[in-house]
PDB file of N, CA and C in Angstrom:
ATOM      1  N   UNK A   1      45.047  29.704 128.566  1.00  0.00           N
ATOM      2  CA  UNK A   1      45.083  31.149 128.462  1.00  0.00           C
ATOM      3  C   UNK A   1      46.251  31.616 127.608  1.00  0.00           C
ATOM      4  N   UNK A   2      47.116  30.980 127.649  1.00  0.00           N
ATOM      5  CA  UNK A   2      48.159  31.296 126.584  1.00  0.00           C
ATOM      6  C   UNK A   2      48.456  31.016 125.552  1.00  0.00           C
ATOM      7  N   UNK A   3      47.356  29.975 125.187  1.00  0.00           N
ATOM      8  CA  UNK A   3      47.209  30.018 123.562  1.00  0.00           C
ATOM      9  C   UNK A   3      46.322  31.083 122.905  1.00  0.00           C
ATOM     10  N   UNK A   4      45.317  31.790 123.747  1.00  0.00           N
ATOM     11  CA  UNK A   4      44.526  32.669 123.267  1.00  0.00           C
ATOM     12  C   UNK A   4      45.143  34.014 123.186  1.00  0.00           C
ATOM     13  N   UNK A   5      46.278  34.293 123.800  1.00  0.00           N
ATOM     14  CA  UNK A   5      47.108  35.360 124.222  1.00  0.00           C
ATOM     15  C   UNK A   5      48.237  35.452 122.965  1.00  0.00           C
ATOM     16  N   UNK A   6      48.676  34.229 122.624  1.00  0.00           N
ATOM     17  CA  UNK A   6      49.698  33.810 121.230  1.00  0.00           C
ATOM     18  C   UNK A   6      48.639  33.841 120.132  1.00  0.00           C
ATOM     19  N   UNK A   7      47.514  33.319 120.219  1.00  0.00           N
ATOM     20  CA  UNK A   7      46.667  33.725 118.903  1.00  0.00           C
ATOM     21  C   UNK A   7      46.132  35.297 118.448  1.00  0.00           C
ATOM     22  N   UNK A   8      45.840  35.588 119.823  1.00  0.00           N
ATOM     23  CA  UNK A   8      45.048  37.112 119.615  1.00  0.00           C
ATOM     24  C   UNK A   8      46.661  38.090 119.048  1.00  0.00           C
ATOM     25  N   UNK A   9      47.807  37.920 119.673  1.00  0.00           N
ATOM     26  CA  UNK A   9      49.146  38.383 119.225  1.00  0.00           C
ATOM     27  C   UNK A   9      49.387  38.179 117.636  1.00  0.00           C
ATOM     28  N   UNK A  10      49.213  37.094 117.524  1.00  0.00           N
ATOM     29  CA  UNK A  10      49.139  36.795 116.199  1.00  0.00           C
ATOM     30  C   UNK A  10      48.393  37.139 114.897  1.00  0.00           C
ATOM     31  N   UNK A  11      47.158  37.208 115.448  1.00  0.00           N
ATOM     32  CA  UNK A  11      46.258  38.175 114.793  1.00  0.00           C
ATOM     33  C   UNK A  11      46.461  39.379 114.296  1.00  0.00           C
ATOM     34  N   UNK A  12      46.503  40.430 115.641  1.00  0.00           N
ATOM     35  CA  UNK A  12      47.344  41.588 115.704  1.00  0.00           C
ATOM     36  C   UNK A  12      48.598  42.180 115.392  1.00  0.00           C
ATOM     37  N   UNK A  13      49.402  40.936 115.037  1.00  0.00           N
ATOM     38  CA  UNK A  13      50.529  41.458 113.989  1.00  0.00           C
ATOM     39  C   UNK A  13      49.996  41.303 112.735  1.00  0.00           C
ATOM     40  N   UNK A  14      49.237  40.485 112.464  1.00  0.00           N
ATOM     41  CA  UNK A  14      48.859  39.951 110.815  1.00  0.00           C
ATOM     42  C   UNK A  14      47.926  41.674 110.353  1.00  0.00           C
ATOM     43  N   UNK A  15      47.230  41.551 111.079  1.00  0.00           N
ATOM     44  CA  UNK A  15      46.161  43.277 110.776  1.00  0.00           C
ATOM     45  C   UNK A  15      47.020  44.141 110.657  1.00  0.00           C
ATOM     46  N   UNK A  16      48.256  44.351 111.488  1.00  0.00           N
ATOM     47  CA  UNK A  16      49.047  45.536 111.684  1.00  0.00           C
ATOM     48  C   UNK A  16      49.718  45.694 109.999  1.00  0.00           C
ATOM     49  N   UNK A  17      50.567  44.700 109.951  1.00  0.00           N
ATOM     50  CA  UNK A  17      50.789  44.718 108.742  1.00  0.00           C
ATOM     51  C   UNK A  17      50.409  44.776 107.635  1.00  0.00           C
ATOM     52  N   UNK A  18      49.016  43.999 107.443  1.00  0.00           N
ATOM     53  CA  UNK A  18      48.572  44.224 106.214  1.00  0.00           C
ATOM     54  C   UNK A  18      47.772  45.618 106.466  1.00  0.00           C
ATOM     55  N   UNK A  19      46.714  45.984 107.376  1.00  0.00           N
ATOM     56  CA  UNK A  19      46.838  47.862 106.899  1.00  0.00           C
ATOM     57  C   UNK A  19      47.083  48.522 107.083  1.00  0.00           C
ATOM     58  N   UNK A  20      48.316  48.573 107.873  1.00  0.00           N
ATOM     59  CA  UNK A  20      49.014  50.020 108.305  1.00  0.00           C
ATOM     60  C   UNK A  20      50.206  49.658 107.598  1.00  0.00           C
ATOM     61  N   UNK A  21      50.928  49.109 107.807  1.00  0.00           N
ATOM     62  CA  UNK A  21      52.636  48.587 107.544  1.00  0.00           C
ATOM     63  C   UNK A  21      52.928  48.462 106.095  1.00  0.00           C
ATOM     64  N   UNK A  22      52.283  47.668 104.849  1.00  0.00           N
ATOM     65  CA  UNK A  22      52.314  47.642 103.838  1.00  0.00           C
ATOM     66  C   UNK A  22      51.969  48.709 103.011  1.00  0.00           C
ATOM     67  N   UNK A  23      50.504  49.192 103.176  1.00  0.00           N
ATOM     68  CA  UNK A  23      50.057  50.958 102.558  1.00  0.00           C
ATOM     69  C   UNK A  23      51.553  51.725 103.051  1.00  0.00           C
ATOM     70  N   UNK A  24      51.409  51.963 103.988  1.00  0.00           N
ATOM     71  CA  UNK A  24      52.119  52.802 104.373  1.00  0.00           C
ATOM     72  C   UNK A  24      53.597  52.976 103.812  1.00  0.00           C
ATOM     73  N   UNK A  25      54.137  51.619 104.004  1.00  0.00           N
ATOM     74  CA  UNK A  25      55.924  51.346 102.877  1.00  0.00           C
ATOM     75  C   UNK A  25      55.501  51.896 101.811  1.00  0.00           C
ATOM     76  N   UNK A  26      54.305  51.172 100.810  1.00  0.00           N
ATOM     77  CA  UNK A  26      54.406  51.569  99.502  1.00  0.00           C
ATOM     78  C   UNK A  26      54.245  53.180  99.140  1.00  0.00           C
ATOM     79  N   UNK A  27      53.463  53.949 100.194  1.00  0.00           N
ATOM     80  CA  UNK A  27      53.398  55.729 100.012  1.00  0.00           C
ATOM     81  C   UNK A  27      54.562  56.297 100.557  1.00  0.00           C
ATOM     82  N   UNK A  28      55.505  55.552 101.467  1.00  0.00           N
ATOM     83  CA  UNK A  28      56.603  56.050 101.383  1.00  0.00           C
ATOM     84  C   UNK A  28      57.573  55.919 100.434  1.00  0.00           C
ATOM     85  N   UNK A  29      57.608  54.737 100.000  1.00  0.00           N
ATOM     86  CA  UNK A  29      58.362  54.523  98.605  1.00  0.00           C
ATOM     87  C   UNK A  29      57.977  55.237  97.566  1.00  0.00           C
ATOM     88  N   UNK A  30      57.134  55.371  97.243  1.00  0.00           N
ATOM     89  CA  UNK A  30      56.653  56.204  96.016  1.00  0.00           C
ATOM     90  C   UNK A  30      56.860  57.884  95.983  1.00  0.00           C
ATOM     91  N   UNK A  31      56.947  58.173  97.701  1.00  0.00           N
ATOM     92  CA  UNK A  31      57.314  59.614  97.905  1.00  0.00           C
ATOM     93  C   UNK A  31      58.709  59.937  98.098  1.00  0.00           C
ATOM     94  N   UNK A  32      59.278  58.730  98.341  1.00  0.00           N
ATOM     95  CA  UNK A  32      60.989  58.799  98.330  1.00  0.00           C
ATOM     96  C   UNK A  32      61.432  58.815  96.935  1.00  0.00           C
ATOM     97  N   UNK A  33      61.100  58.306  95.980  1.00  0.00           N
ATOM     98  CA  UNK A  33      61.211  58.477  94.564  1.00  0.00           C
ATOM     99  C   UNK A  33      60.721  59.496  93.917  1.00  0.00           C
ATOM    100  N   UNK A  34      59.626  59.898  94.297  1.00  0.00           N
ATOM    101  CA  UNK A  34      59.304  61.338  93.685  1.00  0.00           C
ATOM    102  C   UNK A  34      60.438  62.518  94.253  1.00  0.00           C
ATOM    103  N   UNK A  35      60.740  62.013  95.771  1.00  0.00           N
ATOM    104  CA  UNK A  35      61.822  63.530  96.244  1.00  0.00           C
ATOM    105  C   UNK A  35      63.064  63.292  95.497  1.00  0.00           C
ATOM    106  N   UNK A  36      63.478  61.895  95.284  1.00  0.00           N
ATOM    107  CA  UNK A  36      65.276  61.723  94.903  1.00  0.00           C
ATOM    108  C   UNK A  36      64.961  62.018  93.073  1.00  0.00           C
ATOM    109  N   UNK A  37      63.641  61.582  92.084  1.00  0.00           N
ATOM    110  CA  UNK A  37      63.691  62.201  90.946  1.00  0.00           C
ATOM    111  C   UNK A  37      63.294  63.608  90.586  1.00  0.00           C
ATOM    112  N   UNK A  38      62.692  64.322  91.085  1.00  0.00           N
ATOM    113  CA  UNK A  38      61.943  65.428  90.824  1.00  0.00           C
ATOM    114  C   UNK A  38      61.053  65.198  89.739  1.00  0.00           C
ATOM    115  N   UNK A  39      60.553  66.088  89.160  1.00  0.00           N
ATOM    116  CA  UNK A  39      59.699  66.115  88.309  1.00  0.00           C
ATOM    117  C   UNK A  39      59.976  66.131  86.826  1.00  0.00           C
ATOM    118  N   UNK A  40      61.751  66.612  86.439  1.00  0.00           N
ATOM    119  CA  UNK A  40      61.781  66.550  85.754  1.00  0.00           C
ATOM    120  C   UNK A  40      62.641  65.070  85.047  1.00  0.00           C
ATOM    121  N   UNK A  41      62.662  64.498  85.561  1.00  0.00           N
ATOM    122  CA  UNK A  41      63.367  62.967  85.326  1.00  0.00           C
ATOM    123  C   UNK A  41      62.554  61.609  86.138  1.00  0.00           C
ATOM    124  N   UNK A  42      60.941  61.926  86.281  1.00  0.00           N
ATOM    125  CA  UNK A  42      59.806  61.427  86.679  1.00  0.00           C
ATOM    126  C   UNK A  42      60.058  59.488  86.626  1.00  0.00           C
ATOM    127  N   UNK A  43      60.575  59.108  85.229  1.00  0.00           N
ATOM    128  CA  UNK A  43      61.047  57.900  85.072  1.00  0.00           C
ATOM    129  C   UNK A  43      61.654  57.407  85.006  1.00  0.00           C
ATOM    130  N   UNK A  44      62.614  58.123  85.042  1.00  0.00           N
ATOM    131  CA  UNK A  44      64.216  57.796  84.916  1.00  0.00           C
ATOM    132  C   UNK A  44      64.852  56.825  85.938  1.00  0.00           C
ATOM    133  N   UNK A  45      64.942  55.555  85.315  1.00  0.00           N
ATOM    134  CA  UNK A  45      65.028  54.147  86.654  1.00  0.00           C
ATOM    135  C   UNK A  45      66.705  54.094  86.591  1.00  0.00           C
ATOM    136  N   UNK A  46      67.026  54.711  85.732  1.00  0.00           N
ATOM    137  CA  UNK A  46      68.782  54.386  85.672  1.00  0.00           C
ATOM    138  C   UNK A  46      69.008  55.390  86.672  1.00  0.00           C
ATOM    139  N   UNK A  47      68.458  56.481  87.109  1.00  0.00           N
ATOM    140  CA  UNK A  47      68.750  57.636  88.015  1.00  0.00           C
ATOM    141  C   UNK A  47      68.414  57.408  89.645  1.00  0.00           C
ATOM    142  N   UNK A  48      67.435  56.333  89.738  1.00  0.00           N
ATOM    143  CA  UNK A  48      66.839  55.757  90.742  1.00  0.00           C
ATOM    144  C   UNK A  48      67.394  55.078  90.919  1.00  0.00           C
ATOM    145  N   UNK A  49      67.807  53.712  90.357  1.00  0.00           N
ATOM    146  CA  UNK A  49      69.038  52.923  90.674  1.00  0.00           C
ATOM    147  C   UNK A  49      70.090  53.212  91.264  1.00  0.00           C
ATOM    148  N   UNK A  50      70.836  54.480  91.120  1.00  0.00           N
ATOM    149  CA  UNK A  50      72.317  54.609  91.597  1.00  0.00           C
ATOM    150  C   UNK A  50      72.194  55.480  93.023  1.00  0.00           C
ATOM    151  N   UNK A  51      70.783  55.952  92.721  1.00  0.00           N
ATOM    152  CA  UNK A  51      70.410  56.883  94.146  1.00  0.00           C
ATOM    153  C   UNK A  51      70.156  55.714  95.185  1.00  0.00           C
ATOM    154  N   UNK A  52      69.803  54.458  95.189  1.00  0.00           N
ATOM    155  CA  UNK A  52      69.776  53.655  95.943  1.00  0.00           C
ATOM    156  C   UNK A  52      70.741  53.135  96.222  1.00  0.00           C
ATOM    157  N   UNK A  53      71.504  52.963  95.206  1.00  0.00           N
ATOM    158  CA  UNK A  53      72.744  51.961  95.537  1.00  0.00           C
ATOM    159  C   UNK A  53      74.169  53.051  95.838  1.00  0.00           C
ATOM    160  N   UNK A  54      74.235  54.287  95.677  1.00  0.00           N
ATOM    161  CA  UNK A  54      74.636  55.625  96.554  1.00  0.00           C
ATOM    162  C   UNK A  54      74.245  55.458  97.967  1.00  0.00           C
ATOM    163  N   UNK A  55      72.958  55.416  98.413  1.00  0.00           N
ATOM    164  CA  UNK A  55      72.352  54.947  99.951  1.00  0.00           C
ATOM    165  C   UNK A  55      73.143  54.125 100.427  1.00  0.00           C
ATOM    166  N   UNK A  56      73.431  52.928  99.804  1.00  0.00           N
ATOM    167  CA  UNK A  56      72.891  51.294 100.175  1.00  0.00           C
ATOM    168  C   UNK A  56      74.743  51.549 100.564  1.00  0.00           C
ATOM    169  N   UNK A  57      75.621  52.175 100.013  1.00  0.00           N
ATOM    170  CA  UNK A  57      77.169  52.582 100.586  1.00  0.00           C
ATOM    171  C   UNK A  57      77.269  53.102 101.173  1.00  0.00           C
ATOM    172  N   UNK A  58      76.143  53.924 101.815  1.00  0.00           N
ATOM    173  CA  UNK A  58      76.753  54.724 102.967  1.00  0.00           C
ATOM    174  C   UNK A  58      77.125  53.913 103.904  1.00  0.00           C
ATOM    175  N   UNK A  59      78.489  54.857 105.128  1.00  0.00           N
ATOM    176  CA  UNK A  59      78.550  54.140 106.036  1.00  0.00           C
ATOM    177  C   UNK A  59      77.664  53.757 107.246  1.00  0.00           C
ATOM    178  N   UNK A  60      77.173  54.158 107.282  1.00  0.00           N
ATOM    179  CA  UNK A  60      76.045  54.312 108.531  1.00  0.00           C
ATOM    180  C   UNK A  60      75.271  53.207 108.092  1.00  0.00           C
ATOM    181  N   UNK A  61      74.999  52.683 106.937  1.00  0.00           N
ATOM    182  CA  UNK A  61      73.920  51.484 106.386  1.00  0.00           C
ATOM    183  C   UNK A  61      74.839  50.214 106.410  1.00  0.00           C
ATOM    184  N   UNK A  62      76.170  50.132 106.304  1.00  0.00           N
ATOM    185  CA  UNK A  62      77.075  49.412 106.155  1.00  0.00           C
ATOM    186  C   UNK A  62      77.024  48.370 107.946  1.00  0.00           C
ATOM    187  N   UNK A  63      76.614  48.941 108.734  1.00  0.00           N
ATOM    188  CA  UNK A  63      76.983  48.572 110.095  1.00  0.00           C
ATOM    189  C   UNK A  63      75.592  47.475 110.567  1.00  0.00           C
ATOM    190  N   UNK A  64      75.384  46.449 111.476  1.00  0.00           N
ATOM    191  CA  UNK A  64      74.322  46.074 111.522  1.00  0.00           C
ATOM    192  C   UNK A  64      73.176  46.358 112.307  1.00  0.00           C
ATOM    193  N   UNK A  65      73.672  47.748 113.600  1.00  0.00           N
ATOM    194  CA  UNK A  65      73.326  48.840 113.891  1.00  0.00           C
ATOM    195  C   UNK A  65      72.123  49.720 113.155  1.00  0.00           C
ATOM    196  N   UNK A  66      73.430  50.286 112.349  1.00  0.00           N
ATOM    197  CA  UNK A  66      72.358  51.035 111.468  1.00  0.00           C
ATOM    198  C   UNK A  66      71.384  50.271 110.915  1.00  0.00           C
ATOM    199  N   UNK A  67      71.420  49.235 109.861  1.00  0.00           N
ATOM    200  CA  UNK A  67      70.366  48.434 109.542  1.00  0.00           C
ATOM    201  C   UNK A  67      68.957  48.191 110.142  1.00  0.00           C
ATOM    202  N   UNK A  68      69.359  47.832 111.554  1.00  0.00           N
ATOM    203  CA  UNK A  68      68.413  48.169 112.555  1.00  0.00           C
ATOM    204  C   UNK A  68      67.783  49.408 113.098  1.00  0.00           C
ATOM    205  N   UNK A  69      68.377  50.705 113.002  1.00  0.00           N
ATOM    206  CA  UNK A  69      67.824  51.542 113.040  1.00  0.00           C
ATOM    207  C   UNK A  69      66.943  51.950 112.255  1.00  0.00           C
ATOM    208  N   UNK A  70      68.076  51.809 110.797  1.00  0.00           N
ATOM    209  CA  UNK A  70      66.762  52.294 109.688  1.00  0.00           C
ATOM    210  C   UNK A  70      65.589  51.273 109.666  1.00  0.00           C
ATOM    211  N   UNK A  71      65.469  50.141 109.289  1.00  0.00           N
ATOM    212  CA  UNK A  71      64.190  48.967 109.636  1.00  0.00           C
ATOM    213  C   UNK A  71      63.407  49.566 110.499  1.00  0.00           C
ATOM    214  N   UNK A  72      63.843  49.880 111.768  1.00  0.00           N
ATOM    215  CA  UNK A  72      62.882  50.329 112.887  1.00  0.00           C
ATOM    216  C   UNK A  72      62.055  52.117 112.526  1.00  0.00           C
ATOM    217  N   UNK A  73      62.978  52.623 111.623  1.00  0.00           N
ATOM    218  CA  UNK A  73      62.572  53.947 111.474  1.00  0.00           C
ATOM    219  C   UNK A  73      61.671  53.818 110.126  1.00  0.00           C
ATOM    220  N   UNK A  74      61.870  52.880 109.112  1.00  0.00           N
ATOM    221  CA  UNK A  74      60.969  52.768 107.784  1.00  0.00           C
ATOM    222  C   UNK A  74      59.774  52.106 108.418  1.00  0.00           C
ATOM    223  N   UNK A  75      59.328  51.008 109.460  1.00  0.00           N
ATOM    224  CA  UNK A  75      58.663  50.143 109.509  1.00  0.00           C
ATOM    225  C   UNK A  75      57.840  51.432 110.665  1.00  0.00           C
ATOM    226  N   UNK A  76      58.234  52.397 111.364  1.00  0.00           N
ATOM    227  CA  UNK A  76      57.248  53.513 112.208  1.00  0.00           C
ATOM    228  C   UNK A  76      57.008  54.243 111.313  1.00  0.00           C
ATOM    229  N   UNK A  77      57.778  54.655 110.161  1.00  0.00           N
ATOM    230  CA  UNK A  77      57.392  55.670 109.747  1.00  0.00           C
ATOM    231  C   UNK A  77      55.943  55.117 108.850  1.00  0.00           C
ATOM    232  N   UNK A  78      56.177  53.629 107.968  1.00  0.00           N
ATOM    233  CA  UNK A  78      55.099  53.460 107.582  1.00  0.00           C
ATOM    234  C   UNK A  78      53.809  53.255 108.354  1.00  0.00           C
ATOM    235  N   UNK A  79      54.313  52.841 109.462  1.00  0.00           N
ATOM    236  CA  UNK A  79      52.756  52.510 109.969  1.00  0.00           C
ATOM    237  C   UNK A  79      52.340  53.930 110.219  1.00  0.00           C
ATOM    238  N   UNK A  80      52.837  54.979 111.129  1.00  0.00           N
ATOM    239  CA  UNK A  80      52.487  56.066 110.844  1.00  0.00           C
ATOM    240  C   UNK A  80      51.520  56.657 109.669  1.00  0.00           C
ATOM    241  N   UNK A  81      52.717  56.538 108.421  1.00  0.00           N
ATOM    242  CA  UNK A  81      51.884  56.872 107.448  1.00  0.00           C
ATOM    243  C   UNK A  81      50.385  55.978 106.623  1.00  0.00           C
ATOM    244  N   UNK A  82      50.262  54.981 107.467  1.00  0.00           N
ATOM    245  CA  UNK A  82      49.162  54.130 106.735  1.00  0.00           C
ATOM    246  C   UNK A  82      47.908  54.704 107.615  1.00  0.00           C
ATOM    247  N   UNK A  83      48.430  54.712 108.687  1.00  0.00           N
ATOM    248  CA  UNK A  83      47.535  55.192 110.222  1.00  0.00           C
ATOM    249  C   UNK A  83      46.903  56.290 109.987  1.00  0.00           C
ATOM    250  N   UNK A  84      47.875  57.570 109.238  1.00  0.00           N
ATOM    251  CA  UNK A  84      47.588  58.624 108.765  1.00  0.00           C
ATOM    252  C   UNK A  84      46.469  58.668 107.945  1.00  0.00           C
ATOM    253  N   UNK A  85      46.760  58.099 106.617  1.00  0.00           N
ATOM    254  CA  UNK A  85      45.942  58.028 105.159  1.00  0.00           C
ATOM    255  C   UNK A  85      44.863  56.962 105.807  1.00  0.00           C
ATOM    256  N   UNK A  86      44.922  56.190 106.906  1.00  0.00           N
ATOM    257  CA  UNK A  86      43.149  55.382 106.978  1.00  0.00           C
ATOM    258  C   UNK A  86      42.525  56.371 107.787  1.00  0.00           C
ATOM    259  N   UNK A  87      43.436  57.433 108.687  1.00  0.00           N
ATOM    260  CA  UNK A  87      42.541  58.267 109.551  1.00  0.00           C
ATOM    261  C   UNK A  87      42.070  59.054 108.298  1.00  0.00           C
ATOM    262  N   UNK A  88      42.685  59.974 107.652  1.00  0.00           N
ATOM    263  CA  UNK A  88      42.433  60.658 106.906  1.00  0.00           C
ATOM    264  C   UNK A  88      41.341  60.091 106.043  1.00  0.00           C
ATOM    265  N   UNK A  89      41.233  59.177 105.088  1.00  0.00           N
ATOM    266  CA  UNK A  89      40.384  58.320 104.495  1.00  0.00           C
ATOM    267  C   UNK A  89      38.472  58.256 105.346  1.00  0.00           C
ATOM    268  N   UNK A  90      39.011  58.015 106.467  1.00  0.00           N
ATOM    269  CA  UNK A  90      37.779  58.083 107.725  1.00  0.00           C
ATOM    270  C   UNK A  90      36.951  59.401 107.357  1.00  0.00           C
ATOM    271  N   UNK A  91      38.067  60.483 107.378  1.00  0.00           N
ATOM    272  CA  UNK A  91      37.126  61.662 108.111  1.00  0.00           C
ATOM    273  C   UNK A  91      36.838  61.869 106.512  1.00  0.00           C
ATOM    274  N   UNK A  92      37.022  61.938 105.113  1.00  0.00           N
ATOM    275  CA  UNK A  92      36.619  62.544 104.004  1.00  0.00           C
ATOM    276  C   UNK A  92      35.285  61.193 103.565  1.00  0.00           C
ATOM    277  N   UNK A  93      35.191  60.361 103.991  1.00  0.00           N
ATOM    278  CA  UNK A  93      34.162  59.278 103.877  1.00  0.00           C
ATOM    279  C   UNK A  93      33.170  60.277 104.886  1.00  0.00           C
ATOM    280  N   UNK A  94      33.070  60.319 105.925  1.00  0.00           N
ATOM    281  CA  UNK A  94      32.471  61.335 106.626  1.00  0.00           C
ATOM    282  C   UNK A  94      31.572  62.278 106.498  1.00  0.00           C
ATOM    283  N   UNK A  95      32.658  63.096 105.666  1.00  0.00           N
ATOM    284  CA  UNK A  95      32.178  64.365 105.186  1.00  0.00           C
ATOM    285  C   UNK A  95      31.801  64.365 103.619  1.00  0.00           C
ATOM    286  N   UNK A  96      31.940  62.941 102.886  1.00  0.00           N
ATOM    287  CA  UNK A  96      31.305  62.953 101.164  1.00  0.00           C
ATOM    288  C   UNK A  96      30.219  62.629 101.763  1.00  0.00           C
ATOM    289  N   UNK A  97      29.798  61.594 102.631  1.00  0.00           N
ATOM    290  CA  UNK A  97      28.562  60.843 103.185  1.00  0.00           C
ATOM    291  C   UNK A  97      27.534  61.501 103.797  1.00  0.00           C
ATOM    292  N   UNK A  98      28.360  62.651 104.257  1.00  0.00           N
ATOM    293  CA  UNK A  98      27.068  63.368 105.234  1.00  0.00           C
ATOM    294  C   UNK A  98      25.781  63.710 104.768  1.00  0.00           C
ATOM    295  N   UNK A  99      24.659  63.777 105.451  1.00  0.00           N
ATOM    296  CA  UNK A  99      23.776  63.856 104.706  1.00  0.00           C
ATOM    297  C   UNK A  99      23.320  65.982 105.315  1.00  0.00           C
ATOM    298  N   UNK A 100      23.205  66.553 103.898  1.00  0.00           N
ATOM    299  CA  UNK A 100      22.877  68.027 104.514  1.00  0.00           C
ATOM    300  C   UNK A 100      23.972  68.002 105.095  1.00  0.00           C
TER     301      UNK A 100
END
């Protein structure tokens, strides 16, 4: 019974991650870069660079605390947001599909 309990676990992290956890990082990343460039410096990677590595000094990131907080707060927030965009995804499949 407890190999089926360590496999089915295992499973269930592997799914979690690949569609909630991964979508989800990459639409947060892409929306954290759109807020720290705006629109008018859209590509600007030399501007993105120092905004990270500005972050990456704060003190609060410096501690191994914080580290752990933020990990725990990027890794909910993505699944959140993957959870979001497959619910969302659901209901507009739904409603293109409907028939009448």
């Amino acid at each position: 019974m407890g190999g089926l309990l360590s496999e089915l676990s295992n499973k269930l992290a592997e799914r979690w991650l690949t569609l909630l956890v991964l979508p989800g990082a990459l639409y947060l990343a892409v929306a954290a870069a759109g807020h720290t460039l705006g629109q008018s410096a859209a590509l600007d990677v030399g501007r993105l660079t120092h905004a990270i590595s500005d972050a990456a000094r704060a003190p609060q990131v410096a501690t191994v605390g914080g580290q752990v907080v933020l990990l725990a707060a990027i890794l909910a927030g993505a699944a959140a947001t993957g959870l979001a965009a497959q619910s969302l995804g659901s209901v507009v499949e739904r409603v293109a599909l409907a028939a009448g």
